[in-house]
Each structure stands twice: as C-alpha cells, then as structure tokens.
C-alpha atoms as a PDB file:
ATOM      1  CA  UNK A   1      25.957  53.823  22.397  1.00  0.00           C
ATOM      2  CA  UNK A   2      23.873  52.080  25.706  1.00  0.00           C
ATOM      3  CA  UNK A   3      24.551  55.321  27.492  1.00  0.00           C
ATOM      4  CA  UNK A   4      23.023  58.317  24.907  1.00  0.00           C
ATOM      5  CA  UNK A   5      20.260  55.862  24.764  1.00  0.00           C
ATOM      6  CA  UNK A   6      17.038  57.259  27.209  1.00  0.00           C
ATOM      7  CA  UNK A   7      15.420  54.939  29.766  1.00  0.00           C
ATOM      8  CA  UNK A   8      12.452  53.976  27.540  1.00  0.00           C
ATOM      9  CA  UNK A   9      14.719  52.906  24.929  1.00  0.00           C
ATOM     10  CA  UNK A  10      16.614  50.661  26.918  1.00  0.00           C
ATOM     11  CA  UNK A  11      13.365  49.033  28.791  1.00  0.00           C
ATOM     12  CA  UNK A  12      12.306  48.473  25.540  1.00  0.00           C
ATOM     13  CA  UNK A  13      15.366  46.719  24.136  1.00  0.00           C
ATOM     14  CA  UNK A  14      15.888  45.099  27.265  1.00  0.00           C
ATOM     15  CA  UNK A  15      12.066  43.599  27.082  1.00  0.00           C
ATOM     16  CA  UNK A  16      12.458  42.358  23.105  1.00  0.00           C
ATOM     17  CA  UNK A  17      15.924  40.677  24.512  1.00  0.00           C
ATOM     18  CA  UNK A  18      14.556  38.921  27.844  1.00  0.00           C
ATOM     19  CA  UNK A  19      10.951  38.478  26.095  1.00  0.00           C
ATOM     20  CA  UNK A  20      11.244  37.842  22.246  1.00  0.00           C
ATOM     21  CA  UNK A  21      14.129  36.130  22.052  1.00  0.00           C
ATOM     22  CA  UNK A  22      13.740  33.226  23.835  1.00  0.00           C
ATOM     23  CA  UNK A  23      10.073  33.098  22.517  1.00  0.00           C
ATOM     24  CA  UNK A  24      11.701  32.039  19.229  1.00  0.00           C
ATOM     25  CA  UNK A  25      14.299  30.203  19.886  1.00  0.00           C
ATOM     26  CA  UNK A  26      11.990  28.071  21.708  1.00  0.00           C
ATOM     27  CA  UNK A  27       9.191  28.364  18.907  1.00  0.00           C
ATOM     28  CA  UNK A  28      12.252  26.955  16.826  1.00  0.00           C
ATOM     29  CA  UNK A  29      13.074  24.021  18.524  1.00  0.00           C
ATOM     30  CA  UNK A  30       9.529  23.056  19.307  1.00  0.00           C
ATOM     31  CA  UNK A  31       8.663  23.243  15.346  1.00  0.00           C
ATOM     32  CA  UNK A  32      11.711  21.690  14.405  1.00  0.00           C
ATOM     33  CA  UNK A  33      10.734  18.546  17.330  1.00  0.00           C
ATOM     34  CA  UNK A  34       7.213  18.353  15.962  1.00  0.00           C
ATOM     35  CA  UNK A  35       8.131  18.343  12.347  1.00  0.00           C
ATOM     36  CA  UNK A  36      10.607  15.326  13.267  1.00  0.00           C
ATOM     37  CA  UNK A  37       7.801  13.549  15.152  1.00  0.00           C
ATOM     38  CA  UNK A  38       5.421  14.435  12.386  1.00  0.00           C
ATOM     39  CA  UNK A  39       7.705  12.471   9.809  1.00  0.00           C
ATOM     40  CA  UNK A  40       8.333   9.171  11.913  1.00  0.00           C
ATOM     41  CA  UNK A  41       4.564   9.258  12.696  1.00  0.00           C
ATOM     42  CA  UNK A  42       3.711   9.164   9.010  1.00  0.00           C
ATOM     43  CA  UNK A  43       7.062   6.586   8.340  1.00  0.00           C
ATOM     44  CA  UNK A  44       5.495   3.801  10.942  1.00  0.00           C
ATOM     45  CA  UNK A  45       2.350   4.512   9.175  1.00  0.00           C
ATOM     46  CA  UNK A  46       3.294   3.479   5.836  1.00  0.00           C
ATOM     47  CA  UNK A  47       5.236   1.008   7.210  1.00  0.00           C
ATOM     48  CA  UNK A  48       2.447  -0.561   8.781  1.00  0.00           C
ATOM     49  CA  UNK A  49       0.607   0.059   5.497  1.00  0.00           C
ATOM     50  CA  UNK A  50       3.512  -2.170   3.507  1.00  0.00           C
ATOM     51  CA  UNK A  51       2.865  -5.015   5.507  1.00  0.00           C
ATOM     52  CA  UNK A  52      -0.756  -5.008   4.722  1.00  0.00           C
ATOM     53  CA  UNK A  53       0.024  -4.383   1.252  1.00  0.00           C
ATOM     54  CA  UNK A  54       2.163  -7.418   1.105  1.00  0.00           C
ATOM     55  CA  UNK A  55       0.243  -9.461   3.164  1.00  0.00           C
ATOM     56  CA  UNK A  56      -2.900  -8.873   0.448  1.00  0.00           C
ATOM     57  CA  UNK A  57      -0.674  -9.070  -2.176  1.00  0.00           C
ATOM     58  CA  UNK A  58       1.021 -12.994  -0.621  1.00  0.00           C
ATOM     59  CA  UNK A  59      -2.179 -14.205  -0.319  1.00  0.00           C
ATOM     60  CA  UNK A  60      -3.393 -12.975  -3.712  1.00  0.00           C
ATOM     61  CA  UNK A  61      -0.866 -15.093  -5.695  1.00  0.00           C
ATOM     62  CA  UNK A  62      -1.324 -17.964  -3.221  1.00  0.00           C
ATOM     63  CA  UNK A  63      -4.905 -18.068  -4.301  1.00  0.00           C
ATOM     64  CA  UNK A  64      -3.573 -17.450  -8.055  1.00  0.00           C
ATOM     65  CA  UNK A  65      -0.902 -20.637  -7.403  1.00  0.00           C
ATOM     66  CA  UNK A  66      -3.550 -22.628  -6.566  1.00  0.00           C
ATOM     67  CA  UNK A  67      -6.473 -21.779  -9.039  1.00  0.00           C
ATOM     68  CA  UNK A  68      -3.547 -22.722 -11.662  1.00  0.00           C
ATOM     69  CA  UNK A  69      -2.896 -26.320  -9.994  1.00  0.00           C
ATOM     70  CA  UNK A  70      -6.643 -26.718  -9.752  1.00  0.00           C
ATOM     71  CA  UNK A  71      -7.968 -25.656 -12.913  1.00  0.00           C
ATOM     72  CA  UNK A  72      -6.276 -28.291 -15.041  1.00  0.00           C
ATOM     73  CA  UNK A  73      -8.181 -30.294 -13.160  1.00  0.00           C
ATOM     74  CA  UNK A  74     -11.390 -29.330 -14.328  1.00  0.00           C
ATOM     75  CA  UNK A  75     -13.378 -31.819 -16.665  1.00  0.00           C
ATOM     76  CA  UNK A  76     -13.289 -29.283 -18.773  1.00  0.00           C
ATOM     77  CA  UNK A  77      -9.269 -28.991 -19.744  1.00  0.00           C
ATOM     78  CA  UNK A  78      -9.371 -32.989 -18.728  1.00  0.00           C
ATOM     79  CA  UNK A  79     -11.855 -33.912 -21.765  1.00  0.00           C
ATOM     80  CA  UNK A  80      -9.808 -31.573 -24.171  1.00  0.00           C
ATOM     81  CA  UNK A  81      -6.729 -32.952 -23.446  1.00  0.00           C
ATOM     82  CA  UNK A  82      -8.147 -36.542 -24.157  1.00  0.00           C
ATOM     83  CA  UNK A  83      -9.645 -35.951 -27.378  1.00  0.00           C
ATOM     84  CA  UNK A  84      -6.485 -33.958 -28.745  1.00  0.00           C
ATOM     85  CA  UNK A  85      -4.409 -36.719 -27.790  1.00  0.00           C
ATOM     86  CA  UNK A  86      -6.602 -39.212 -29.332  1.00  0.00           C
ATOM     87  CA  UNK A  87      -7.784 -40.763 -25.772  1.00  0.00           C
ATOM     88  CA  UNK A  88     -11.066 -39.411 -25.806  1.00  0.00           C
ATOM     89  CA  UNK A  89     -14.145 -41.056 -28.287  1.00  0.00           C
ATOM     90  CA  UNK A  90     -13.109 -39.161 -31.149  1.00  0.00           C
ATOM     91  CA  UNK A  91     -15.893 -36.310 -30.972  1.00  0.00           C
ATOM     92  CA  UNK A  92     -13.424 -33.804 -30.631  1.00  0.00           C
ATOM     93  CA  UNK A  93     -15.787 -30.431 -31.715  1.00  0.00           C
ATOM     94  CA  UNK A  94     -18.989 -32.012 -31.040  1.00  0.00           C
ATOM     95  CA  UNK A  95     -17.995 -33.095 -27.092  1.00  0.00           C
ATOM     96  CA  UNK A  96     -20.130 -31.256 -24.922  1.00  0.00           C
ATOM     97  CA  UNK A  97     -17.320 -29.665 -23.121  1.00  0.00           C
ATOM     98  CA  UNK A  98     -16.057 -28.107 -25.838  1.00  0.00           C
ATOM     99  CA  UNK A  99     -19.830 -26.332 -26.072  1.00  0.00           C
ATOM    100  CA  UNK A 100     -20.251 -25.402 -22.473  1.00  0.00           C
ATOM    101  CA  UNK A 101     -16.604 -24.231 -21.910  1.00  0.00           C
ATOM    102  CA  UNK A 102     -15.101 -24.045 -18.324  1.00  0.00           C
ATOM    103  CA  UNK A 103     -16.920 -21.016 -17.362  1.00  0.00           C
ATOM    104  CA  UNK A 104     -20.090 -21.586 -18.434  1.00  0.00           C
ATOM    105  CA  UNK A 105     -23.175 -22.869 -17.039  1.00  0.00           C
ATOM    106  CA  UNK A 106     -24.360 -26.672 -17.755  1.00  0.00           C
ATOM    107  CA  UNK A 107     -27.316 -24.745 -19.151  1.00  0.00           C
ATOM    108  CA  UNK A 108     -26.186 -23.551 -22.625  1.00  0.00           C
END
C-alpha cells in the first residue's frame, strides 16, 4: 500500500504524522494538567472559604452564648422575676418594667 502511493501523498501523510500528531497528544496532556490544576485551585479556595465561614459562624454563637448569660441580667427580667415570685412590692402589672419592656426606650 506505501509503495502505489505517489510522492505527494506520502509527504502529506508523513507531515499529519510528524506534525498533527504530537500537536494533540500534547494539546491532551496540557488540558488534562490544567483542568487538574484548575480543580485544586478552586478546592484550596473553598477551603479557605470554610474556615472563614466557621470562623464567622464561632464567633456568632459566642456572641449569642453570651447575650443569653447577660440578658437575664437585665433589670428588666430581674424585676419580673421578683414580682412573680412574690419578692418584688407587689405591683406586678403596674411596675414600670413591665411597661417599658427590655427593648424599649426609658421614654415610653
């Protein structure tokens, strides 16, 4: 078959087998390294992204921890847990606190 083939022919077979062939192979492997390098790029970036995530999200119920040892505190909660255990002076509804609530203003 290689010898009832003309000189042309063969130059031109010959070229695609030198020339085109190791083009792709090598267009292959290269997309095949950078897809690979794409995908633990984007992996370290969500990694990094986690911590963040769970760094926000530690201190978010730190600051939630505390506001529920604090609030209790509050004169608010301490008044109405005196006068509905009967420690307080007796004006349970008509105690100021009870009016102006925890998150209201001294105002109203």
């Amino acid at each position: 078959m290689w010898k009832d083939l003309g000189l042309g022919r063969k130059l031109f077979l010959t070229f695609l087998l030198v020339g085109i062939v190791p083009i792709v192979v090598v267009g292959a492997l290269s997309c095949r390294r950078s897809q690979k390098a794409l995908t633990d790029q984007t992996c370290a970036g969500l990694a990094g992204v986690d911590e963040y995530m769970t760094q926000i999200l530690e201190h978010w119920l730190q600051d939630r921890t505390s506001d529920i040892h604090a609030i209790p505190l509050t004169p608010f909660y301490v008044n109405a847990v005196k006068a509905l255990t009967g420690q307080g002076s007796g004006k349970c509804r008509r105690d100021s606190a009870w009016k102006r609530g925890p998150f209201r203003g001294a105002d109203r």
